[in-house]
C-alpha atoms as a PDB file:
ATOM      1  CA  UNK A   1       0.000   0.000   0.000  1.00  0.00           C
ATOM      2  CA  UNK A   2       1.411   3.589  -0.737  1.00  0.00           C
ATOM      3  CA  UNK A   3       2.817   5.116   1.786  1.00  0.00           C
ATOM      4  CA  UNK A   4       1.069   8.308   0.940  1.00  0.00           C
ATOM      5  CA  UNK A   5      -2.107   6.749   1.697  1.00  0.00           C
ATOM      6  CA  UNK A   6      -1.059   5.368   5.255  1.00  0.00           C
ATOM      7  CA  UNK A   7       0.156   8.689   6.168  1.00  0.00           C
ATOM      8  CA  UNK A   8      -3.160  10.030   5.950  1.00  0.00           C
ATOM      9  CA  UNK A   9      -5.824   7.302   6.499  1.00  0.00           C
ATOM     10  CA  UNK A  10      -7.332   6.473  10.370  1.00  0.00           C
ATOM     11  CA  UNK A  11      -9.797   5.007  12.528  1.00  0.00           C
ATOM     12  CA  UNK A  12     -12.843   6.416  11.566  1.00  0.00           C
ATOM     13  CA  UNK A  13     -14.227   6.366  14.789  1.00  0.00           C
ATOM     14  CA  UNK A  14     -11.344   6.891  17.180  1.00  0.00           C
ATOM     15  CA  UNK A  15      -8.868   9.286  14.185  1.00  0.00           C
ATOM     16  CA  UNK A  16      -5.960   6.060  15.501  1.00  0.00           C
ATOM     17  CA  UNK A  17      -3.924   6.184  12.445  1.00  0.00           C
ATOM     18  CA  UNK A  18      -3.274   2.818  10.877  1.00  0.00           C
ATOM     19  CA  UNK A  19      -0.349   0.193   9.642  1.00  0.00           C
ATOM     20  CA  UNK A  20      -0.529  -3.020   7.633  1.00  0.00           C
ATOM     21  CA  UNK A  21      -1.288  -6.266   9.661  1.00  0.00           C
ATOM     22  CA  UNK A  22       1.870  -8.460  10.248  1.00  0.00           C
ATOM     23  CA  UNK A  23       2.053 -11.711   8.445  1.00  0.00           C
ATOM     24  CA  UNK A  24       1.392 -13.126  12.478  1.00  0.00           C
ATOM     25  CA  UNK A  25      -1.127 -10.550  13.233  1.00  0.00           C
ATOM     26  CA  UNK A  26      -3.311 -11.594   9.724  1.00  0.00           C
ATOM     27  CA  UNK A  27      -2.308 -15.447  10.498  1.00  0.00           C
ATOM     28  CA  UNK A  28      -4.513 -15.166  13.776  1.00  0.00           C
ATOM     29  CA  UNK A  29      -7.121 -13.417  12.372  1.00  0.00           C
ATOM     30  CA  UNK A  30      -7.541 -15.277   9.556  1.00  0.00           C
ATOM     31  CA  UNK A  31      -7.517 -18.495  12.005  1.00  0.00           C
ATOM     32  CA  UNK A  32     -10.650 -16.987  14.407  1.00  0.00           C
ATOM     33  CA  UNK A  33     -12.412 -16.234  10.611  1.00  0.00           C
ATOM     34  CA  UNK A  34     -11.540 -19.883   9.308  1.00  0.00           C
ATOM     35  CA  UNK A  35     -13.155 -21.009  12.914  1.00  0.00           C
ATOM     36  CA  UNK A  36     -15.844 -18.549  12.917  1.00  0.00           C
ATOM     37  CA  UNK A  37     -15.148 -16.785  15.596  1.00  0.00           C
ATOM     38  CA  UNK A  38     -14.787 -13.425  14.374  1.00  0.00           C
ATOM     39  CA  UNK A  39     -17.391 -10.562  14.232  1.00  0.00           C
ATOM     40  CA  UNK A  40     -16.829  -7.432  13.150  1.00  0.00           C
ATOM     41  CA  UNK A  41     -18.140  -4.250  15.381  1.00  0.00           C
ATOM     42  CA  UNK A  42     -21.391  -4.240  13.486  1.00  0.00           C
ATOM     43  CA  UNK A  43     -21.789  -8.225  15.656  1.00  0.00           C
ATOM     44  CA  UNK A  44     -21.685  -9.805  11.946  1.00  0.00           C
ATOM     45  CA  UNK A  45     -19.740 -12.849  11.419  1.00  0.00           C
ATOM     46  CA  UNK A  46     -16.896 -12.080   9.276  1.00  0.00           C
ATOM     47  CA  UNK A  47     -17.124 -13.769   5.826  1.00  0.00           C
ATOM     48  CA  UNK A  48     -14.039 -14.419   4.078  1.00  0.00           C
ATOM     49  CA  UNK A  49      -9.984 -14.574   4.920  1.00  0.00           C
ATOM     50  CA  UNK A  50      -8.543 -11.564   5.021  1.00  0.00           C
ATOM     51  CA  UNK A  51      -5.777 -11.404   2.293  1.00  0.00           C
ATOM     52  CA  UNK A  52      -4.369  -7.965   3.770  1.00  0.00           C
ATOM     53  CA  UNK A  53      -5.771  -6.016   6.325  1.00  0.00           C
ATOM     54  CA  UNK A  54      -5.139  -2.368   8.296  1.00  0.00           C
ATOM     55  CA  UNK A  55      -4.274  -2.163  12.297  1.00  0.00           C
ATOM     56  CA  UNK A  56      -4.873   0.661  14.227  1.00  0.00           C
ATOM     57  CA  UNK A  57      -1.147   1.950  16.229  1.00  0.00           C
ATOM     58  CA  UNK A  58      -3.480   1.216  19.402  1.00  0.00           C
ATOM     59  CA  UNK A  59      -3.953  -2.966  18.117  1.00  0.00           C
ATOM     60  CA  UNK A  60      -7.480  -2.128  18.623  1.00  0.00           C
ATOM     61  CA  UNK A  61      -9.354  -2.562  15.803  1.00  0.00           C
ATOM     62  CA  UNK A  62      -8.206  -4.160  12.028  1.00  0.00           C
ATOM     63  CA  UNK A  63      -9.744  -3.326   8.557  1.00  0.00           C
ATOM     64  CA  UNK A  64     -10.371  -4.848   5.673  1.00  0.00           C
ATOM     65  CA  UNK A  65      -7.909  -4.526   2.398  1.00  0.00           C
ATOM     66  CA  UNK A  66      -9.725  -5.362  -0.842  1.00  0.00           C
ATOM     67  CA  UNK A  67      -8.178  -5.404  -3.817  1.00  0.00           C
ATOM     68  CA  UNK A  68      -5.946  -2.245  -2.714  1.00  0.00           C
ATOM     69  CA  UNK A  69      -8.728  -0.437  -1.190  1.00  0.00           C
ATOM     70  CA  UNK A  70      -9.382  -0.468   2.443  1.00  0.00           C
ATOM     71  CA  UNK A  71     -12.446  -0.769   4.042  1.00  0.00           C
ATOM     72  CA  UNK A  72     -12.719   2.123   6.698  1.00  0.00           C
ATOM     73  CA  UNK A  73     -16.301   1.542   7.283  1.00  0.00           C
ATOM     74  CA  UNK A  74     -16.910   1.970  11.614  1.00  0.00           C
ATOM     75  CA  UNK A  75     -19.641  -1.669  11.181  1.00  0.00           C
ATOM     76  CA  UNK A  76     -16.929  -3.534   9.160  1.00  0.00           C
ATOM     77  CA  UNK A  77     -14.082  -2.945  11.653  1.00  0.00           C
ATOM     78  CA  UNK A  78     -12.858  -6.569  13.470  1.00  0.00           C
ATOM     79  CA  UNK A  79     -11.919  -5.864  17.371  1.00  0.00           C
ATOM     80  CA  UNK A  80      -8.795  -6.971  18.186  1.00  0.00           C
ATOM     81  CA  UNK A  81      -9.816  -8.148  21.831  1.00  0.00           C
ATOM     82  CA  UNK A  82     -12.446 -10.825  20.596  1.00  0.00           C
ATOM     83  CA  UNK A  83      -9.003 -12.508  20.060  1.00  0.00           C
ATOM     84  CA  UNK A  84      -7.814 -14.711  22.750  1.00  0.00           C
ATOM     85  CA  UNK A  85      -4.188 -15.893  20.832  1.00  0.00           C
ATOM     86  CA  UNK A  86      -4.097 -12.581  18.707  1.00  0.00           C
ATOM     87  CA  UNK A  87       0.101 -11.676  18.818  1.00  0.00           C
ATOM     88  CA  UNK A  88       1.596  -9.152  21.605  1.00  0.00           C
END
């Protein structure tokens, strides 16, 4: 993702800027979402692996990456602290 872009995009709900998920960080996610265990902040289950995603600095909250475009919608964030094993 540019770095352009990261420089200026956020949390829309909290202004937390963001960074790309670690290869761990999407690993674990993608595990809870393969399980279904994961719900985004709308309570939805979340459908579909998550080939690249966005982290708030804060480890928070993660968004969607789809094909190069994130998805900075407040329902379709994906709480970090439904995450038991999610990486320190």
């Amino acid at each position: 993702m540019d770095k352009r872009l990261l420089d200026i995009l956020c949390c829309p709900v909290s202004k937390t800027p963001v960074r790309p998920l670690t290869s761990s960080e999407l690993g674990a996610v993608n595990k809870a979402i393969d399980a279904g265990h994961a719900l985004n902040v709308g309570g939805t289950a979340v459908a579909g692996r998550l080939g690249e995603g966005l982290i708030t600095i804060d480890r928070k909250v993660i968004y969607r990456v789809e094909d190069g475009i994130p998805v900075m919608l407040p329902e379709e964030g994906i709480g970090t602290t439904q995450f038991s094993d999610f990486p320190a």
